[in-house]
Protein backbone atom coordinates (compact mmCIF):
# COMPACT_ATOMS: atom_id res chain seq x y z
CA UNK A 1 84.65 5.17 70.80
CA UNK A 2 83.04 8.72 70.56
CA UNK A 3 78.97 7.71 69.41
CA UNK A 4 77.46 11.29 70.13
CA UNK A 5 75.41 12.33 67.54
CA UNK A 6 76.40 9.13 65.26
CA UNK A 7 73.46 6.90 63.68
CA UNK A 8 73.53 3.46 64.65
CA UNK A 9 71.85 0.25 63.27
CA UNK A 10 70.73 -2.20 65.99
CA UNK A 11 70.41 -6.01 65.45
CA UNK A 12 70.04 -7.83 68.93
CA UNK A 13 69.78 -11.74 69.74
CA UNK A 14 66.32 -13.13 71.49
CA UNK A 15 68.50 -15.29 73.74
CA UNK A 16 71.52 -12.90 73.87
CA UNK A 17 71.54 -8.74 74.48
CA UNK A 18 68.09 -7.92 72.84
CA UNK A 19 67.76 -4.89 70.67
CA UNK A 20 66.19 -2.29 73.17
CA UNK A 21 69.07 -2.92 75.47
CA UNK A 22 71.43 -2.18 73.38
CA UNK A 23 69.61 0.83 72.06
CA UNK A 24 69.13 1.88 75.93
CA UNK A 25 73.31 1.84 75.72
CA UNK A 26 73.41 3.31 72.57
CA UNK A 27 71.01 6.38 73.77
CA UNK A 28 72.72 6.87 77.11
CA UNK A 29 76.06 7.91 75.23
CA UNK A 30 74.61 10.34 72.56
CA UNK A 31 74.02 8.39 69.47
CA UNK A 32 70.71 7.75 67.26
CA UNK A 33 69.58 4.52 66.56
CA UNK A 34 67.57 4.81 63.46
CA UNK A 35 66.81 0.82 63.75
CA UNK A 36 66.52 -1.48 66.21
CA UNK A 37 65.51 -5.33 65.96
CA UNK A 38 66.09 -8.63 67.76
CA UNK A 39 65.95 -11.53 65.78
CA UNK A 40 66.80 -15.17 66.67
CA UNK A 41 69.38 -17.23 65.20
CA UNK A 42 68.46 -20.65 65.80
């Protein structure tokens, strides 16, 4: 999947991937996050 200069929303998981890891992903391979939050699903 080609994210390079692509915005991305970011919902992570408190007992899962949490959202700044994913964002840390999301950066390292060009896109934007323009939100990023971990909630928990309980």
């Amino acid at each position: 999947m080609l994210l390079k200069s692509k915005k991305v929303i970011i919902i992570g998981e408190r007992d899962g991937v949490q959202g700044p890891a994913i964002e840390a992903c999301m950066r390292s391979v060009g896109a934007e996050p323009v939100i990023t939050q971990t909630q928990c699903f309980v």
